[in-house]
Protein backbone atom coordinates (compact mmCIF):
# COMPACT_ATOMS: atom_id res chain seq x y z
CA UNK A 1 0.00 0.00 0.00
CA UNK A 2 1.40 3.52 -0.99
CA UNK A 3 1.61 5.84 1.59
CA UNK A 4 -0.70 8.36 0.58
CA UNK A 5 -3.46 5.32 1.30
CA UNK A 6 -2.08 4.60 4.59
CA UNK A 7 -2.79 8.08 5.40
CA UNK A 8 -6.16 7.72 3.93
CA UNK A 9 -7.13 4.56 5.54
CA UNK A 10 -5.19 6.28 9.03
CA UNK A 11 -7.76 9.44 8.89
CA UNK A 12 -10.59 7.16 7.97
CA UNK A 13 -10.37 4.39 10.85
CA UNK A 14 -9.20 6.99 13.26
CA UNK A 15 -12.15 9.56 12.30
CA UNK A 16 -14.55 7.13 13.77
CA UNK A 17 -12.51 5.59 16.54
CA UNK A 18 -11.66 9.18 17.93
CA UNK A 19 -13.95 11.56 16.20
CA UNK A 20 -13.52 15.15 15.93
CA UNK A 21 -10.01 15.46 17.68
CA UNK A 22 -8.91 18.68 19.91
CA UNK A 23 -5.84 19.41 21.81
CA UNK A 24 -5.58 18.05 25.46
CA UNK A 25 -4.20 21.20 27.03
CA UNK A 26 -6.42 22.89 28.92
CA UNK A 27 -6.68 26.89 28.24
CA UNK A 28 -9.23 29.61 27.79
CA UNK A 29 -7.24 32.14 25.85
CA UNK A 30 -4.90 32.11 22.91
CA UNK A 31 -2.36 33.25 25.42
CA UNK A 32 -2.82 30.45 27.79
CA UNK A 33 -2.50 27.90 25.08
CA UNK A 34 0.95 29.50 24.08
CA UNK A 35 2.49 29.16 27.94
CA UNK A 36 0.86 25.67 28.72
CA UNK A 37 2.35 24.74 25.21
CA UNK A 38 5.83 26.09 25.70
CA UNK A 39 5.61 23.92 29.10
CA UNK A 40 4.16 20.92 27.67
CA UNK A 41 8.21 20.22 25.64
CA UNK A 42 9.57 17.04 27.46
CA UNK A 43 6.41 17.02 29.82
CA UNK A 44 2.88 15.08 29.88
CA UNK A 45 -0.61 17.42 29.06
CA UNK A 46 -2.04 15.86 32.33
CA UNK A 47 1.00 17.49 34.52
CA UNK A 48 0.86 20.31 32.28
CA UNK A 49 -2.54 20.60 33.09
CA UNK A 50 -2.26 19.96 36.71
CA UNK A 51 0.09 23.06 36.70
CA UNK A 52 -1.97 25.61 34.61
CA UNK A 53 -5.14 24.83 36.60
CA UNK A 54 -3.63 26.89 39.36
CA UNK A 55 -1.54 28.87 37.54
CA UNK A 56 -3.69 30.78 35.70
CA UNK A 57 -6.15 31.23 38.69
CA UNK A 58 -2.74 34.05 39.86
CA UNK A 59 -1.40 34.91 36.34
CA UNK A 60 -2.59 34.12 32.81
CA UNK A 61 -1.76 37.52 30.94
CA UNK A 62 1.40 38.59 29.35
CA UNK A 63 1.45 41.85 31.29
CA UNK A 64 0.92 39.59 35.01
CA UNK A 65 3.91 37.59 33.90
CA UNK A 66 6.31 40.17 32.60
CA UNK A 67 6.27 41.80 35.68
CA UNK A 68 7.08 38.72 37.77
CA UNK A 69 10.98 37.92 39.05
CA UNK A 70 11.80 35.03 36.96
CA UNK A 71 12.90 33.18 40.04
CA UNK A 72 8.78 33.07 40.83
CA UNK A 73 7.42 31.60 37.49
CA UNK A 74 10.42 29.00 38.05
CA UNK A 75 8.59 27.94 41.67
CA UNK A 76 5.34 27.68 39.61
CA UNK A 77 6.18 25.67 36.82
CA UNK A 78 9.00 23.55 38.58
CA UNK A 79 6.89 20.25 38.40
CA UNK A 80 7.04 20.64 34.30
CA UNK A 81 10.83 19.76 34.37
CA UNK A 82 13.24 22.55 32.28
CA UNK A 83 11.89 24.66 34.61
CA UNK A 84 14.25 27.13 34.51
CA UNK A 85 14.71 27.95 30.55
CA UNK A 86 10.22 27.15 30.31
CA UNK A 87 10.07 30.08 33.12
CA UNK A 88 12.61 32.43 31.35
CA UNK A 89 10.92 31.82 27.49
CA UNK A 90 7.61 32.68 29.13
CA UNK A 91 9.07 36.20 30.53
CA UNK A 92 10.55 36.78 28.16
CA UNK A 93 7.79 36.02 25.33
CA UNK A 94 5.28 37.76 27.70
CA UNK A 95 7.86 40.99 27.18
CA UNK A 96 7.92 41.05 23.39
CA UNK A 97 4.29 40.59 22.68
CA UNK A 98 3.31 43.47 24.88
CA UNK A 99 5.76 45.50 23.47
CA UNK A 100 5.57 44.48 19.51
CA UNK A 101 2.26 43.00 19.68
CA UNK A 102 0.38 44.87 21.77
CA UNK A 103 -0.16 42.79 24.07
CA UNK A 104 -2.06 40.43 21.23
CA UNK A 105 -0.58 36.71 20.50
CA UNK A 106 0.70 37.55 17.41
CA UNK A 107 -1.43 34.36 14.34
CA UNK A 108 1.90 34.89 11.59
CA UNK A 109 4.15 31.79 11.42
CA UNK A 110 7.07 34.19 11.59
CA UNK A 111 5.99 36.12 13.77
CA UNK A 112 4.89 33.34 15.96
CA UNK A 113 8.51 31.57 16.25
CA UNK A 114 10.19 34.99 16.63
CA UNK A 115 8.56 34.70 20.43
CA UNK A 116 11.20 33.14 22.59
CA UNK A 117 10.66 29.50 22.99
CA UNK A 118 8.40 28.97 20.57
CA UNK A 119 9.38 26.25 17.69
CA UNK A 120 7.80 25.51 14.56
CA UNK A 121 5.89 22.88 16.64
CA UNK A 122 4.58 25.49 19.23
CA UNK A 123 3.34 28.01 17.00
CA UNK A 124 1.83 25.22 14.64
CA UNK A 125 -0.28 24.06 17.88
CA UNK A 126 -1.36 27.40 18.60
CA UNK A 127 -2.35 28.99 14.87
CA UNK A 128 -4.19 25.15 14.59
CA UNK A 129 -6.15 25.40 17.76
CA UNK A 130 -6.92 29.08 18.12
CA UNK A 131 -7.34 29.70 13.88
CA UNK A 132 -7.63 26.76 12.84
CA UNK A 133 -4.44 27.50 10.42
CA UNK A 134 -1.66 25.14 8.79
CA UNK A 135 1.53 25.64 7.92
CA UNK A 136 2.60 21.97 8.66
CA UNK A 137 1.97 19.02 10.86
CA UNK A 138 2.88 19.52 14.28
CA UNK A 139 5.74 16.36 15.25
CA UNK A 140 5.69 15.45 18.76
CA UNK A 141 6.96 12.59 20.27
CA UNK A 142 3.68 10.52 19.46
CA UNK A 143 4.30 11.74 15.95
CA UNK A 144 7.15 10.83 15.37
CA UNK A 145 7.32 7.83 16.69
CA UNK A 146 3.83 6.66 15.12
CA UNK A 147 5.24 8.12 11.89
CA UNK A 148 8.27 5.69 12.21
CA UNK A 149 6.88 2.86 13.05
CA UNK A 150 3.89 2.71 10.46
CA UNK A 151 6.30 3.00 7.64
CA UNK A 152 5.34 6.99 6.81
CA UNK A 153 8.68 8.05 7.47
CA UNK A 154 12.19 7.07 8.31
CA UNK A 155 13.88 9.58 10.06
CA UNK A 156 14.04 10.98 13.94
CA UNK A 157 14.44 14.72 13.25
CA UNK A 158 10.92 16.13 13.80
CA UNK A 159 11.95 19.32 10.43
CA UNK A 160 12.08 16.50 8.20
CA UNK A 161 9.85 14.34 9.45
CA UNK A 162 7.46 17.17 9.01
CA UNK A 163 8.32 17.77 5.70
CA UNK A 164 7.72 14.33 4.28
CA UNK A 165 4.62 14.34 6.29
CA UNK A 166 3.36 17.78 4.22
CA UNK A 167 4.12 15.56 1.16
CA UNK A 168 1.80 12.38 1.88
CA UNK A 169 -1.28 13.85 4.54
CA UNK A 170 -3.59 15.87 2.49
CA UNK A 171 -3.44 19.65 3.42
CA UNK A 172 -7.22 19.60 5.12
CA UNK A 173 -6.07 16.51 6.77
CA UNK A 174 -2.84 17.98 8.80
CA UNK A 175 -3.88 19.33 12.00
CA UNK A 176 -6.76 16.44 13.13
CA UNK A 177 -3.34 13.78 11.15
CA UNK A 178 -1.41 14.87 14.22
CA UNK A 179 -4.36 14.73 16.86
CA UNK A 180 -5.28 11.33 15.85
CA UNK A 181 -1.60 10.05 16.10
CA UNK A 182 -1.36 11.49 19.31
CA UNK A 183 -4.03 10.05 20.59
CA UNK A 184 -3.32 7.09 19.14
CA UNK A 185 0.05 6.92 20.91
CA UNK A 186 -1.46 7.44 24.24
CA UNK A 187 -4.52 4.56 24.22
CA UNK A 188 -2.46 2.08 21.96
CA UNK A 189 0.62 2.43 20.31
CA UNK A 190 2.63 3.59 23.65
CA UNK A 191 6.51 3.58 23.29
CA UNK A 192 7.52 1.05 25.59
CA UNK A 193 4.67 -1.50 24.95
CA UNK A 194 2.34 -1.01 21.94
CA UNK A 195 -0.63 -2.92 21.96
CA UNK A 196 0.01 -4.26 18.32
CA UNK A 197 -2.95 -6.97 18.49
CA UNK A 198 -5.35 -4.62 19.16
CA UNK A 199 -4.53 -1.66 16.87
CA UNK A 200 -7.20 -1.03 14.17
CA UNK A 201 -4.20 -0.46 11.19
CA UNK A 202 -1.84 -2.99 12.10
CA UNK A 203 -2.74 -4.64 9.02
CA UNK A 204 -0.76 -1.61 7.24
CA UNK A 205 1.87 -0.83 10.00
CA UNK A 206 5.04 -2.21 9.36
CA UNK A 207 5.67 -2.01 12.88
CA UNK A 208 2.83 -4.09 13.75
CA UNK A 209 3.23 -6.63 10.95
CA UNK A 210 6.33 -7.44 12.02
CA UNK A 211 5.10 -7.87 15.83
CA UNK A 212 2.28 -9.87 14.96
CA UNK A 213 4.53 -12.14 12.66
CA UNK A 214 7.05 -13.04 15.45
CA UNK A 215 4.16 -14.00 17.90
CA UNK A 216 2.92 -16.46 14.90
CA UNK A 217 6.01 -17.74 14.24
């Protein structure tokens, strides 16, 4: 099966197993999303969670948090891990987009990653979940490694996995592609133990072929 049907047959089974995906962090303003993003890298969306919830009840404007000592946001996100460089991107991101942006999260790509800490990945989460815009497919860790091990891709470096990605999932089809993998990766195909037997595409995962091969063997 080409690749372009995998992706097909992927968005199909996963459309009705999941339905309409959205993003697990919890927020109530585009600004929100962008700090409980930046402190989602290398951490799970239930701590991050955890951590906004009270949070946001002290601080959840760009103003709040460009006035606070750096050495406090550090004490409130310390539980996120990186706690020091998350706390110092979030200062300092809260700085520039009062003073270029008016206080506004700025919806540009460009403009977007120029904010400090914020990745291609970041600012693809936010412009798909506040605007419902595209530039690419956002690559986490469930991404990539779902990406891998299906046969999409071949390659660990989340740039060009996204790239290939662009090439094979339909443009409409990029921001619920990376929802559904996600998911995916957290109820099924988990990193240390994927549940191969039970997966509704292991019949096209060359991952799961192989897995389900060795146990018949």
């Amino acid at each position: 099966m080409r690749k372009k049907e995998k992706v097909k047959r992927i968005i199909s089974v996963f459309s009705e197993k999941y339905g309409k995906p959205r993003c697990a962090l919890d927020y109530d303003t585009p600004f929100e999303l962008l700090v409980a993003v930046i402190l989602s890298a290398q951490c799970t969306d239930i701590r991050v969670n955890l951590v906004t919830r009270e949070l946001f009840k002290k601080y959840n404007k760009p103003e709040e948090f460009a006035d606070l000592p750096v050495g406090e946001i550090e004490e409130l996100v310390r539980s996120t891990g990186f706690y020091k460089n998350k706390a110092k991107n979030i200062k300092a991101a809260s700085k520039k987009i009062l003073d270029v942006y008016n206080g506004t999260v700025p919806m540009s790509m460009d403009e977007l990653i120029s904010l400090p800490g914020v990745g291609r990945k970041t600012a693809n989460v936010v412009r798909a979940e506040i605007w419902g815009l595209a530039d690419g497919v956002v690559v986490d860790t469930h991404v990539k490694r779902l990406s891998n091990r299906i046969g999409l891709v071949k390659n660990d470096n989340p740039n060009i996995i996204e790239r290939e990605l662009m090439k094979i999932v339909p443009v409409e089809d990029w921001i619920d592609y990376s929802h559904f993998l996600i998911l995916h990766g957290r109820s099924t195909c988990n990193a240390r133990k994927p549940l191969c037997q039970d997966c509704e595409i292991n019949d096209i995962c060359k991952y799961g072929k192989k897995v389900l091969k060795s146990k018949h063997d």
